[in-house]
PDB file of N, CA and C in Angstrom:
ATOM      1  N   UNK A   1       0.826  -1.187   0.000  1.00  0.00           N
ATOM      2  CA  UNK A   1       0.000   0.000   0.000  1.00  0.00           C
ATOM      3  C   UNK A   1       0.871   1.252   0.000  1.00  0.00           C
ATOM      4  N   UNK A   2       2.316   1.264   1.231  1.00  0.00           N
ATOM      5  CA  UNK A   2       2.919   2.290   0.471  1.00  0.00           C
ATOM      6  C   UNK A   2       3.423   2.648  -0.562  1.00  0.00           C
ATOM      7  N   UNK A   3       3.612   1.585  -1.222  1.00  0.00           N
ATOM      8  CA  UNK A   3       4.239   1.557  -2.807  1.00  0.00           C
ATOM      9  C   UNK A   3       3.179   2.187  -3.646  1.00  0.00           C
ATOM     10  N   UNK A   4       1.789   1.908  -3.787  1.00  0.00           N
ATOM     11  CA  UNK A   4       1.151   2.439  -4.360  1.00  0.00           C
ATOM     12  C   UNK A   4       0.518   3.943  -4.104  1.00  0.00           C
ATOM     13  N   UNK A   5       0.784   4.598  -2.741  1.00  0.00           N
ATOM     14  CA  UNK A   5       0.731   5.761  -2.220  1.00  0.00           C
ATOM     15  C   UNK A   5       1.157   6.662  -3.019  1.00  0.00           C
ATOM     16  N   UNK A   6       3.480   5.902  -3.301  1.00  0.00           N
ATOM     17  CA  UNK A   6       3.693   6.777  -3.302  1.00  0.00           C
ATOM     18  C   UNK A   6       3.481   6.583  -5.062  1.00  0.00           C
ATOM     19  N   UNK A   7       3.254   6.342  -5.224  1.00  0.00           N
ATOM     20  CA  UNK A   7       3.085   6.446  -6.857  1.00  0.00           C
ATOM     21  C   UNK A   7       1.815   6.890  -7.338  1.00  0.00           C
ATOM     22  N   UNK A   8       0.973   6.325  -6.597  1.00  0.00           N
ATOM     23  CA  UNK A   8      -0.597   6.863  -7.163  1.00  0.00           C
ATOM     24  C   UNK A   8      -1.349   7.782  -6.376  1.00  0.00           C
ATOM     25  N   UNK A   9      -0.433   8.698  -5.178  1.00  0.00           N
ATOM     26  CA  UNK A   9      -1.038   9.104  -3.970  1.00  0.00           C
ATOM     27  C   UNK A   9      -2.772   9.019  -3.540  1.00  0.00           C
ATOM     28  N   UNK A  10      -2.359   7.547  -3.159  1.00  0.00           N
ATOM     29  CA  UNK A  10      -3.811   6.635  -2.916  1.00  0.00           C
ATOM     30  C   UNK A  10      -4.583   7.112  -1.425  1.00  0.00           C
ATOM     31  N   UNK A  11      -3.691   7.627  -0.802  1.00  0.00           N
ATOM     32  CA  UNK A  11      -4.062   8.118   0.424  1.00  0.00           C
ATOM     33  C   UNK A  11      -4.987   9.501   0.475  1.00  0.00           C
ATOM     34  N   UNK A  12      -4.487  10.359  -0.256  1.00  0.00           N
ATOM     35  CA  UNK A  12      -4.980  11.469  -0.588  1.00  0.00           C
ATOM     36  C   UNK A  12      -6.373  11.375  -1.405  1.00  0.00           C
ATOM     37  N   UNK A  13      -6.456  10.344  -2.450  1.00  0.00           N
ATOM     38  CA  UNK A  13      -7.678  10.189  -3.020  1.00  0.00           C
ATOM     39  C   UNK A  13      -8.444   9.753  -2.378  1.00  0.00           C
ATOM     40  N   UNK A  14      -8.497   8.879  -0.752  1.00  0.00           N
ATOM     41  CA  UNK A  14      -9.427   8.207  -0.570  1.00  0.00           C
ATOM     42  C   UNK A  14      -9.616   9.227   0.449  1.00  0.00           C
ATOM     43  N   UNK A  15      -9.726  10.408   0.413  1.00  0.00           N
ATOM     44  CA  UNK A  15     -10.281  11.901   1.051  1.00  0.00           C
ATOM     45  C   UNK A  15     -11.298  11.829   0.518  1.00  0.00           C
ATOM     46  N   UNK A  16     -11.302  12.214  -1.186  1.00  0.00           N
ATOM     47  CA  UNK A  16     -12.293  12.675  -1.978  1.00  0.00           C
ATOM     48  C   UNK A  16     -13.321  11.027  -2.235  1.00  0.00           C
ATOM     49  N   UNK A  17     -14.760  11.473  -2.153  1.00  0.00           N
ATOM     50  CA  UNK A  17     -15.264  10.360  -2.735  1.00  0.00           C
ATOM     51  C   UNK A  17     -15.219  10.213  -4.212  1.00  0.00           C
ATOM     52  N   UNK A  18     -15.255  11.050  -5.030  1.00  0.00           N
ATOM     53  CA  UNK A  18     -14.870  11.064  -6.658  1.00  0.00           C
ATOM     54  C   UNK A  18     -13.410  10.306  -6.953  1.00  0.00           C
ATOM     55  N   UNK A  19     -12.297  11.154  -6.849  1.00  0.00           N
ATOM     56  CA  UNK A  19     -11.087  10.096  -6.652  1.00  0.00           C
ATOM     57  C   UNK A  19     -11.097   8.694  -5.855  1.00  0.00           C
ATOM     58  N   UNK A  20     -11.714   8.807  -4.605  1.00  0.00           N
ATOM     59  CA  UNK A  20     -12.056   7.351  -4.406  1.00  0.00           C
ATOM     60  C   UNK A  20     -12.186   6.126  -5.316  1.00  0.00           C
ATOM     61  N   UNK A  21     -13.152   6.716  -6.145  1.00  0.00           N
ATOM     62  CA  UNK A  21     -14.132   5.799  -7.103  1.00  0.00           C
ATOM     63  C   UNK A  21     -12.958   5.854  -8.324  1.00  0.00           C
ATOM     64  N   UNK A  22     -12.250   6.064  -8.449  1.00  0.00           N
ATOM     65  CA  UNK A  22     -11.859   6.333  -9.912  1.00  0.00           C
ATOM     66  C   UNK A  22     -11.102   5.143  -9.998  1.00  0.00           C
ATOM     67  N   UNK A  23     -10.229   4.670 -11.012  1.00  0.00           N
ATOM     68  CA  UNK A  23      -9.667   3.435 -11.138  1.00  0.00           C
ATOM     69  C   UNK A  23      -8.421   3.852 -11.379  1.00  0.00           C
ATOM     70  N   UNK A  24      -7.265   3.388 -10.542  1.00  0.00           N
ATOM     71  CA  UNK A  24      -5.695   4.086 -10.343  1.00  0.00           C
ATOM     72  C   UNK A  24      -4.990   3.707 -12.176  1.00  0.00           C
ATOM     73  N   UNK A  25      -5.528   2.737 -12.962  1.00  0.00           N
ATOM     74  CA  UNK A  25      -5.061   2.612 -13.973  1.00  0.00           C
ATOM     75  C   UNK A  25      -6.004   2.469 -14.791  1.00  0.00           C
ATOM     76  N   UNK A  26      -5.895   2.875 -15.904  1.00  0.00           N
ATOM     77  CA  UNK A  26      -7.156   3.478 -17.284  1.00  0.00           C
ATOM     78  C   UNK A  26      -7.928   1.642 -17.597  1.00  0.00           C
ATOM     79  N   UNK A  27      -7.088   0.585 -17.155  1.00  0.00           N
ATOM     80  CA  UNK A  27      -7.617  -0.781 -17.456  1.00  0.00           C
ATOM     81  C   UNK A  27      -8.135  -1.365 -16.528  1.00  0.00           C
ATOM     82  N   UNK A  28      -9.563  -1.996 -17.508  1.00  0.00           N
ATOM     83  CA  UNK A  28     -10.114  -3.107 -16.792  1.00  0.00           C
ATOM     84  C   UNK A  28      -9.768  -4.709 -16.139  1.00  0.00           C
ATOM     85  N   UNK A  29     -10.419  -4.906 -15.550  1.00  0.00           N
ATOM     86  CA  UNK A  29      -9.823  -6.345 -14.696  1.00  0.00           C
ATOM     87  C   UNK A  29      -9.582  -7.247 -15.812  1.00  0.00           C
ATOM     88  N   UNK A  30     -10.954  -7.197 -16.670  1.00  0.00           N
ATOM     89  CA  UNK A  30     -10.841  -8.472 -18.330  1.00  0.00           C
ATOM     90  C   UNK A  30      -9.777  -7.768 -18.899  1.00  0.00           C
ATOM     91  N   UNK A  31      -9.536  -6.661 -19.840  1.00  0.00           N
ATOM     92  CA  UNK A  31      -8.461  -6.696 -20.427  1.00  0.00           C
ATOM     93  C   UNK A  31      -6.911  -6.945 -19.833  1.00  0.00           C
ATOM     94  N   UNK A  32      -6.986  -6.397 -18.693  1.00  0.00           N
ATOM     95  CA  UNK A  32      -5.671  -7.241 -17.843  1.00  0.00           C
ATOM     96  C   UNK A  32      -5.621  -8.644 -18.126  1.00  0.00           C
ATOM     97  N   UNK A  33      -6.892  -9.200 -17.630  1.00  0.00           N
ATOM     98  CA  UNK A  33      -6.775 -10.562 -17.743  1.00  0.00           C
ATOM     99  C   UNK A  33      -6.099 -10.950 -19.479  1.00  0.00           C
ATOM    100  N   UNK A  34      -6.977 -10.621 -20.136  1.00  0.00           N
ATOM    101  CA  UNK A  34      -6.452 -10.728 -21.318  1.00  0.00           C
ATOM    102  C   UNK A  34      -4.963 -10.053 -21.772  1.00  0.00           C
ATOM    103  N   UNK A  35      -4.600  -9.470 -21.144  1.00  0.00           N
ATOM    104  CA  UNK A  35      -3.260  -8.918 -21.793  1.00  0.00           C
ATOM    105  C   UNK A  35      -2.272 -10.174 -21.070  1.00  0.00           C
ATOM    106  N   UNK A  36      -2.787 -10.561 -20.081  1.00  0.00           N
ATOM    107  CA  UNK A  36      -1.670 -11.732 -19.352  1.00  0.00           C
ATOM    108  C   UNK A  36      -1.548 -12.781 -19.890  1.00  0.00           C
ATOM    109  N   UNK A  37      -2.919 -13.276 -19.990  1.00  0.00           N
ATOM    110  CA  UNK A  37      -3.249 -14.875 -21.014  1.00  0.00           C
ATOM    111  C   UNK A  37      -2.404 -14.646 -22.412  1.00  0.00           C
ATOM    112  N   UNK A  38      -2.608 -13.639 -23.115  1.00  0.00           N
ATOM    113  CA  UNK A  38      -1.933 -13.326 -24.478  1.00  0.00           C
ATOM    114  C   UNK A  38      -0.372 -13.336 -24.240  1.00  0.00           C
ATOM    115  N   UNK A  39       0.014 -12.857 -22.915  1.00  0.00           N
ATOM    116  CA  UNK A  39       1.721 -12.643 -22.935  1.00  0.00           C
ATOM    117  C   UNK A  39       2.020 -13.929 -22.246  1.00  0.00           C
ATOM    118  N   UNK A  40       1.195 -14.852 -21.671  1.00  0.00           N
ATOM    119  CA  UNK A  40       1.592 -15.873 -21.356  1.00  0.00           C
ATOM    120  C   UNK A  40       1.494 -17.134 -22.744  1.00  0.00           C
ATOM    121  N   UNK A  41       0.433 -17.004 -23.990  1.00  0.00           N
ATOM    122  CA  UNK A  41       0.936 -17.305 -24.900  1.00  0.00           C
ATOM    123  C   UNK A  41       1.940 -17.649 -25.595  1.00  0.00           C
ATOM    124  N   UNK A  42       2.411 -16.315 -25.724  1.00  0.00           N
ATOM    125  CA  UNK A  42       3.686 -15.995 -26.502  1.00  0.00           C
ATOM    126  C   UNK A  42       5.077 -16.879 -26.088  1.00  0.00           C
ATOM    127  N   UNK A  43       4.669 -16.784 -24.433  1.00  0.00           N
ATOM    128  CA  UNK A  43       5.852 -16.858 -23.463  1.00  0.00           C
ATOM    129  C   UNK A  43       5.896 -18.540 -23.806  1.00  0.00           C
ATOM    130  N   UNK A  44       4.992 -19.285 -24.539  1.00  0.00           N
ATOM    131  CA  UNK A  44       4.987 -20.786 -24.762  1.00  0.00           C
ATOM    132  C   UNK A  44       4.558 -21.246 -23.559  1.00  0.00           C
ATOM    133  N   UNK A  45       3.979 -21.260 -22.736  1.00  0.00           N
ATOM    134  CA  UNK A  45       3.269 -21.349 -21.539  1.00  0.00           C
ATOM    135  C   UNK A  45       2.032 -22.853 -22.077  1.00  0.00           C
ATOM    136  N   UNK A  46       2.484 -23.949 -21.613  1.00  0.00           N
ATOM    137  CA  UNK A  46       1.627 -24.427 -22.423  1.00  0.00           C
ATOM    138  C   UNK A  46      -0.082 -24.220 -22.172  1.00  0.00           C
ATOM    139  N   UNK A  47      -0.882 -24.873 -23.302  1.00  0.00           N
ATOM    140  CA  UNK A  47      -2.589 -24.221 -22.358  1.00  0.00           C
ATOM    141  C   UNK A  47      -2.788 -25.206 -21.793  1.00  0.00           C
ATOM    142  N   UNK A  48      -3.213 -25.096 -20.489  1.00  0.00           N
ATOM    143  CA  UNK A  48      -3.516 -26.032 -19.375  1.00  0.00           C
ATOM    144  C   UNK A  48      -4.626 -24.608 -18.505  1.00  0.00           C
ATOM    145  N   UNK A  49      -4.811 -25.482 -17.282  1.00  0.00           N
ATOM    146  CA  UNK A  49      -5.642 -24.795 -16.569  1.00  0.00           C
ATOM    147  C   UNK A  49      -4.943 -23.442 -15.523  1.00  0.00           C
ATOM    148  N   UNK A  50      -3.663 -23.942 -15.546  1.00  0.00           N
ATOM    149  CA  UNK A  50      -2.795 -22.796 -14.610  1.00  0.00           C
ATOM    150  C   UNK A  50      -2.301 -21.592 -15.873  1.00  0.00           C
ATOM    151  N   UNK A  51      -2.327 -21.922 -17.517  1.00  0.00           N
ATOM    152  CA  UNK A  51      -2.464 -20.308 -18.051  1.00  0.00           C
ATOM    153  C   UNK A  51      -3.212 -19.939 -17.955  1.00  0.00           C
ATOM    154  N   UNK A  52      -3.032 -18.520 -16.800  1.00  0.00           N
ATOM    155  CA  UNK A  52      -4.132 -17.539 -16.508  1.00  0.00           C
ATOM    156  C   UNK A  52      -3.257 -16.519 -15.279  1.00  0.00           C
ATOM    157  N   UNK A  53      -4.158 -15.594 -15.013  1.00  0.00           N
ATOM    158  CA  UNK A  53      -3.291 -14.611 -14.028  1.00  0.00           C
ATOM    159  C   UNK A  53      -3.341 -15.136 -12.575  1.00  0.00           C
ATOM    160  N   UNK A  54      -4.713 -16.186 -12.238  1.00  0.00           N
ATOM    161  CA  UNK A  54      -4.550 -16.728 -11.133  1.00  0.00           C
ATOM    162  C   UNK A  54      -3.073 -17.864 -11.200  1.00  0.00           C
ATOM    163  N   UNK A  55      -2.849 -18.249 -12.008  1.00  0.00           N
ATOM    164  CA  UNK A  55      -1.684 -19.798 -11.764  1.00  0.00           C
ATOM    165  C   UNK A  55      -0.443 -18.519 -11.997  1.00  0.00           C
ATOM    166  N   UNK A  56      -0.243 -17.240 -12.618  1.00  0.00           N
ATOM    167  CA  UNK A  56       1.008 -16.915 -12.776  1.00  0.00           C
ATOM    168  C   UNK A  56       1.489 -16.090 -11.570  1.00  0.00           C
ATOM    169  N   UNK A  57      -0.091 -15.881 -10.609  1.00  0.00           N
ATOM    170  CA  UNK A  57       0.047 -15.281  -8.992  1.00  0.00           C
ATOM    171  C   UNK A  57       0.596 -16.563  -8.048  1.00  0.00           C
ATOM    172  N   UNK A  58       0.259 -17.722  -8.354  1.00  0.00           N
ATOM    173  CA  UNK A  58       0.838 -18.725  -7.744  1.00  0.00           C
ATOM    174  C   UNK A  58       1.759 -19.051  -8.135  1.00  0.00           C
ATOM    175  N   UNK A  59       2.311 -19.355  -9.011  1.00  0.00           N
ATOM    176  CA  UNK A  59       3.446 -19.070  -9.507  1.00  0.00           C
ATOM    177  C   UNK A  59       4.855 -18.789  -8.560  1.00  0.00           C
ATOM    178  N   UNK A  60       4.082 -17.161  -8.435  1.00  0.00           N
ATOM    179  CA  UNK A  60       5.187 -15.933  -8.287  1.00  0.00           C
ATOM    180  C   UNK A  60       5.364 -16.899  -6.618  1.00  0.00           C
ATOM    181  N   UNK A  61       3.707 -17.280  -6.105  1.00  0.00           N
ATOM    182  CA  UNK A  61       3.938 -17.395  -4.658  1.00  0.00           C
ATOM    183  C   UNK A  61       5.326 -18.524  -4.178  1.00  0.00           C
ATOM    184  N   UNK A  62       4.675 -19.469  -5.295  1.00  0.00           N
ATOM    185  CA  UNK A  62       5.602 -20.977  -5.306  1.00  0.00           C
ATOM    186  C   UNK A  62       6.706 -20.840  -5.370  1.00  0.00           C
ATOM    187  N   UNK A  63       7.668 -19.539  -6.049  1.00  0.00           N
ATOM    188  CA  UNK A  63       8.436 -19.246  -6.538  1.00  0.00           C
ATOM    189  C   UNK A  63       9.589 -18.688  -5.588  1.00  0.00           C
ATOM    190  N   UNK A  64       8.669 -17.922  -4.655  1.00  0.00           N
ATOM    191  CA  UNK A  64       9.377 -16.824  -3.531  1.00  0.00           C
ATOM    192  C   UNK A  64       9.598 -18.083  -2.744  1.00  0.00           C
ATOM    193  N   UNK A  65       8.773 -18.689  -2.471  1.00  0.00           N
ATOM    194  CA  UNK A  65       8.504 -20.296  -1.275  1.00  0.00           C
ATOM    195  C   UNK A  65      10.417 -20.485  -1.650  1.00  0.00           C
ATOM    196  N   UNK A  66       9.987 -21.039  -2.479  1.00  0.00           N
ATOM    197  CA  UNK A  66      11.247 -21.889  -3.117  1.00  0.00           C
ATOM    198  C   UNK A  66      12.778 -21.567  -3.445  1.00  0.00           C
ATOM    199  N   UNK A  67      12.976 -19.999  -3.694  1.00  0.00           N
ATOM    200  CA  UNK A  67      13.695 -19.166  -3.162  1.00  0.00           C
ATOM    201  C   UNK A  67      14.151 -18.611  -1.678  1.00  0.00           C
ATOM    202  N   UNK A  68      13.733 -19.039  -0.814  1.00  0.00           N
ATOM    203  CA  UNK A  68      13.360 -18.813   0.436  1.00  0.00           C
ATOM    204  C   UNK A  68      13.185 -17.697   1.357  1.00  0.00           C
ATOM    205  N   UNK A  69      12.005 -16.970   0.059  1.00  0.00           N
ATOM    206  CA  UNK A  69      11.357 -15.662   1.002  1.00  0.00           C
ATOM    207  C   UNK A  69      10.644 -15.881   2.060  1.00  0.00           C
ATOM    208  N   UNK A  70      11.187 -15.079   2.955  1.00  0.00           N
ATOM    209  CA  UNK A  70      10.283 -15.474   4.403  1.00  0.00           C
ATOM    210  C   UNK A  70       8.890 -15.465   4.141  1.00  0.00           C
ATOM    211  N   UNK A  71       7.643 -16.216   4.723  1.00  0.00           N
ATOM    212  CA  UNK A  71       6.378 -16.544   4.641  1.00  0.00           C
ATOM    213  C   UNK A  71       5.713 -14.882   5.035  1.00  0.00           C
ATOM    214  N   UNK A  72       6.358 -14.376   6.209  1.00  0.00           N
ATOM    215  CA  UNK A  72       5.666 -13.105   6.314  1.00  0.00           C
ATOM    216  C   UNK A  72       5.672 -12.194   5.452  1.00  0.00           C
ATOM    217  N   UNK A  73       6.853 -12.310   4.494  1.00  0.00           N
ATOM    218  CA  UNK A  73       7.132 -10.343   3.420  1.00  0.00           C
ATOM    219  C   UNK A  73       6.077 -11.099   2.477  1.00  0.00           C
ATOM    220  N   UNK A  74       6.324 -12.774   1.801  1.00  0.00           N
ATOM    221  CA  UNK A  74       5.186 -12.908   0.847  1.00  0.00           C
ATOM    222  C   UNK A  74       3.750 -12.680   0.623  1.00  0.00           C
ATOM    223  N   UNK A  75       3.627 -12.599   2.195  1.00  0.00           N
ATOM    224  CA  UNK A  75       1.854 -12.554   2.951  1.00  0.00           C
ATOM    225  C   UNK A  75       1.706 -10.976   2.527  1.00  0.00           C
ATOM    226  N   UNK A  76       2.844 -10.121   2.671  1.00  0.00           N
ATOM    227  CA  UNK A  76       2.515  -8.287   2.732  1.00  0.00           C
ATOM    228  C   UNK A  76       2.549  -8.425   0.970  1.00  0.00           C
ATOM    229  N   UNK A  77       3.583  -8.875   0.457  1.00  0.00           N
ATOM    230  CA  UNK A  77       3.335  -8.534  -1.386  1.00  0.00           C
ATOM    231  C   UNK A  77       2.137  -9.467  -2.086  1.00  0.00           C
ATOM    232  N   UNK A  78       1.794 -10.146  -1.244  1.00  0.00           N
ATOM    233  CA  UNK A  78       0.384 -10.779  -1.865  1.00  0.00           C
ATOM    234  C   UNK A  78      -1.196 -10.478  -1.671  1.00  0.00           C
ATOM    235  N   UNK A  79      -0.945  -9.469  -0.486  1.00  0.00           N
ATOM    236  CA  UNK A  79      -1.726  -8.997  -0.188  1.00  0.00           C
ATOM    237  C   UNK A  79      -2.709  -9.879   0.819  1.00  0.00           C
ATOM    238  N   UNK A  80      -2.201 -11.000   1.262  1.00  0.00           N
ATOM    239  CA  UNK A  80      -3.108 -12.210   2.581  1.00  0.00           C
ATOM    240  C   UNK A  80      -3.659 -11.463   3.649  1.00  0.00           C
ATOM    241  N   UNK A  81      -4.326 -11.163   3.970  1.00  0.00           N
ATOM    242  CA  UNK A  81      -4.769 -11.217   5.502  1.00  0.00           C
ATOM    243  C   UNK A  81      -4.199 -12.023   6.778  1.00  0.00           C
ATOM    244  N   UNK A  82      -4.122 -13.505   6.576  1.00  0.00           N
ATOM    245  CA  UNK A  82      -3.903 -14.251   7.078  1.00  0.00           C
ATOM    246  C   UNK A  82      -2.879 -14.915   6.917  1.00  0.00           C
ATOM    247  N   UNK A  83      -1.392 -14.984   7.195  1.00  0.00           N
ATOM    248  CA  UNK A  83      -0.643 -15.743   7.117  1.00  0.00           C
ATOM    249  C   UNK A  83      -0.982 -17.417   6.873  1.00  0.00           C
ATOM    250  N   UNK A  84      -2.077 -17.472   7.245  1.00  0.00           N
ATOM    251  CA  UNK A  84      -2.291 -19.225   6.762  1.00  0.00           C
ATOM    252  C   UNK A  84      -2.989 -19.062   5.602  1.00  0.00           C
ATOM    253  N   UNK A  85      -3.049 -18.571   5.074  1.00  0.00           N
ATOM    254  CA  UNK A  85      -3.833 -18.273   3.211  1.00  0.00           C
ATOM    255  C   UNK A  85      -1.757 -18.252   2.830  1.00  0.00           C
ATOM    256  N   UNK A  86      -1.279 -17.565   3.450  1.00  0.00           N
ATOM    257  CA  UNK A  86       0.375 -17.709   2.573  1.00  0.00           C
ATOM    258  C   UNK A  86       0.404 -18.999   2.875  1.00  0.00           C
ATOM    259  N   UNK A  87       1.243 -19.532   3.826  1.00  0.00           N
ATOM    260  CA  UNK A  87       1.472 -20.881   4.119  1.00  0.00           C
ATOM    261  C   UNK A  87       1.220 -21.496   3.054  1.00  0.00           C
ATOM    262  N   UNK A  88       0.392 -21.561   2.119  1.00  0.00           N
ATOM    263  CA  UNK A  88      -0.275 -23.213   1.169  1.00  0.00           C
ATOM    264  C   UNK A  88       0.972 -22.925   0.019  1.00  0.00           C
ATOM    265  N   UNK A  89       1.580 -21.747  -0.219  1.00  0.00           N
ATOM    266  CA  UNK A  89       2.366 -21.913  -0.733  1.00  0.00           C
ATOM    267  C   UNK A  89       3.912 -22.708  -0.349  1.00  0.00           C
ATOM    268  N   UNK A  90       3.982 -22.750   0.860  1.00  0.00           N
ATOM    269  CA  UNK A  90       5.124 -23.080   1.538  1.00  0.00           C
ATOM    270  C   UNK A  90       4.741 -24.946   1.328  1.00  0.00           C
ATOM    271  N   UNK A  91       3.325 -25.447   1.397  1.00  0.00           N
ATOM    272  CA  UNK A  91       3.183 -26.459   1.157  1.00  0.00           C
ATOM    273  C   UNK A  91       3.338 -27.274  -0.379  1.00  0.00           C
ATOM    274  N   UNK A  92       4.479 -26.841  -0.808  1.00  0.00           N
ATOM    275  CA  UNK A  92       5.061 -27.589  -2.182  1.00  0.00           C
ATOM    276  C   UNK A  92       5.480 -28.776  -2.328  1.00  0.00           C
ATOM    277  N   UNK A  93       5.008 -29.495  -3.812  1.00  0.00           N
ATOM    278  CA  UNK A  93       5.378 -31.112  -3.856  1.00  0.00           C
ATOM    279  C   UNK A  93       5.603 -30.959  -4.770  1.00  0.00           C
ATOM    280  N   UNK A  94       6.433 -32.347  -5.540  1.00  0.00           N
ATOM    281  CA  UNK A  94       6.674 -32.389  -6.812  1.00  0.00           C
ATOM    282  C   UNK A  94       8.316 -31.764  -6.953  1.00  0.00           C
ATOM    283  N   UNK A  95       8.623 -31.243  -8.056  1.00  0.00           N
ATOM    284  CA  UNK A  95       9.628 -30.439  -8.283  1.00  0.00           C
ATOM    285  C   UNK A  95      10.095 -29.413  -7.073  1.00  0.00           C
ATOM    286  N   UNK A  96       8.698 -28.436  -6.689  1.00  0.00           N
ATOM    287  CA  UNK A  96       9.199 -27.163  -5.746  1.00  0.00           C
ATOM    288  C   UNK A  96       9.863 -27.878  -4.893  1.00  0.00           C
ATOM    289  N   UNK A  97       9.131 -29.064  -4.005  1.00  0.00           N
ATOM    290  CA  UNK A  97       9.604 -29.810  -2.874  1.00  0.00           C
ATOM    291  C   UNK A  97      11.081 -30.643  -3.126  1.00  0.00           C
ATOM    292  N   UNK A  98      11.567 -30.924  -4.236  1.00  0.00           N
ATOM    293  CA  UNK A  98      12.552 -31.598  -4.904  1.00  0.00           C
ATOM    294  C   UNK A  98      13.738 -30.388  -4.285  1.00  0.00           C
ATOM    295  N   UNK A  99      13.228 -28.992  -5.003  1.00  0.00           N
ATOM    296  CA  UNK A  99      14.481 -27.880  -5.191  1.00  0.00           C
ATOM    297  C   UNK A  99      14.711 -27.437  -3.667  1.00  0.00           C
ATOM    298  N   UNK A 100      13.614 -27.374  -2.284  1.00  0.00           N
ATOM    299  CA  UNK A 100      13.708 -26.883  -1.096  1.00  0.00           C
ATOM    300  C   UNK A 100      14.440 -28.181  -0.705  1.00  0.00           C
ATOM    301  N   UNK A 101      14.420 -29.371  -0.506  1.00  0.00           N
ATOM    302  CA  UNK A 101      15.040 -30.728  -0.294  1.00  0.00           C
ATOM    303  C   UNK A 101      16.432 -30.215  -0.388  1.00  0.00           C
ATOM    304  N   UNK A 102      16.908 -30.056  -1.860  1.00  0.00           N
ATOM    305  CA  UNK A 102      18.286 -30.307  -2.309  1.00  0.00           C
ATOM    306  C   UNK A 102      19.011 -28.804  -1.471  1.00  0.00           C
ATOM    307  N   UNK A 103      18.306 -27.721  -1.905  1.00  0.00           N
ATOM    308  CA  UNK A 103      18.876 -26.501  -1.111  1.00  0.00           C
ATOM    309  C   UNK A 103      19.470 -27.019   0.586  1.00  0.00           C
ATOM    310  N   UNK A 104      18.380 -28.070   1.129  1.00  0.00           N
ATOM    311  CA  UNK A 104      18.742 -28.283   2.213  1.00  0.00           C
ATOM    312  C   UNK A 104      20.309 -29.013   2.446  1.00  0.00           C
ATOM    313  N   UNK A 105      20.569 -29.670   1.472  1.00  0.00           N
ATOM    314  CA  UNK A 105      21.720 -31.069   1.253  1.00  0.00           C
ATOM    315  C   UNK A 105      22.833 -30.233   0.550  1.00  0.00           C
ATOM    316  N   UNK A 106      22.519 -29.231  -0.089  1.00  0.00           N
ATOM    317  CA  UNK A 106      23.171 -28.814  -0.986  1.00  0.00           C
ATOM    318  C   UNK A 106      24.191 -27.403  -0.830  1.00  0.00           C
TER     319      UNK A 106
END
């Protein structure tokens, strides 16, 4: 939220009810969506059910997990409420769980 303060001085708009209401960027939620699906295209992303902006937010989460960003800074850049909504990312199998394993040995 301060990041977006200081860039969109979000604080100050939510004075006014007009700025309130306004939308900090000229795009809608669908064309976002669509500009992601299209750049995840390109990116050879194969089509499955995780191309989309929800699997490339998990992704990012699985990603930090596995890198070993602490569970709390991921909870503030993801925007959780609840540290146990982060956590499910920390619960990785497969490959993620393969790469946190070997980091351990390694």
């Amino acid at each position: 939220m301060d990041t977006l303060n200081t860039a969109h001085g979000i604080r100050e708009a939510q004075k006014s009810r007009k700025l309130a209401a306004a939308p900090i960027w000229p795009l809608s939620r669908v064309r976002i969506w669509q500009i992601v699906k299209r750049i995840m295209i390109e990116a050879g992303i194969t089509d499955a059910p995780h191309r989309n902006p929800k699997g490339l937010r998990h992704g990012f989460g699985i990603n930090a997990t596995v890198n070993g960003i602490p569970l709390h800074m991921l909870q503030k850049w993801m925007g959780h409420a609840q540290l146990s909504t982060t956590a499910i990312y920390a619960d990785a199998v497969g490959k993620e769980e393969q790469d946190i394993a070997s980091r351990m040995w390694g």
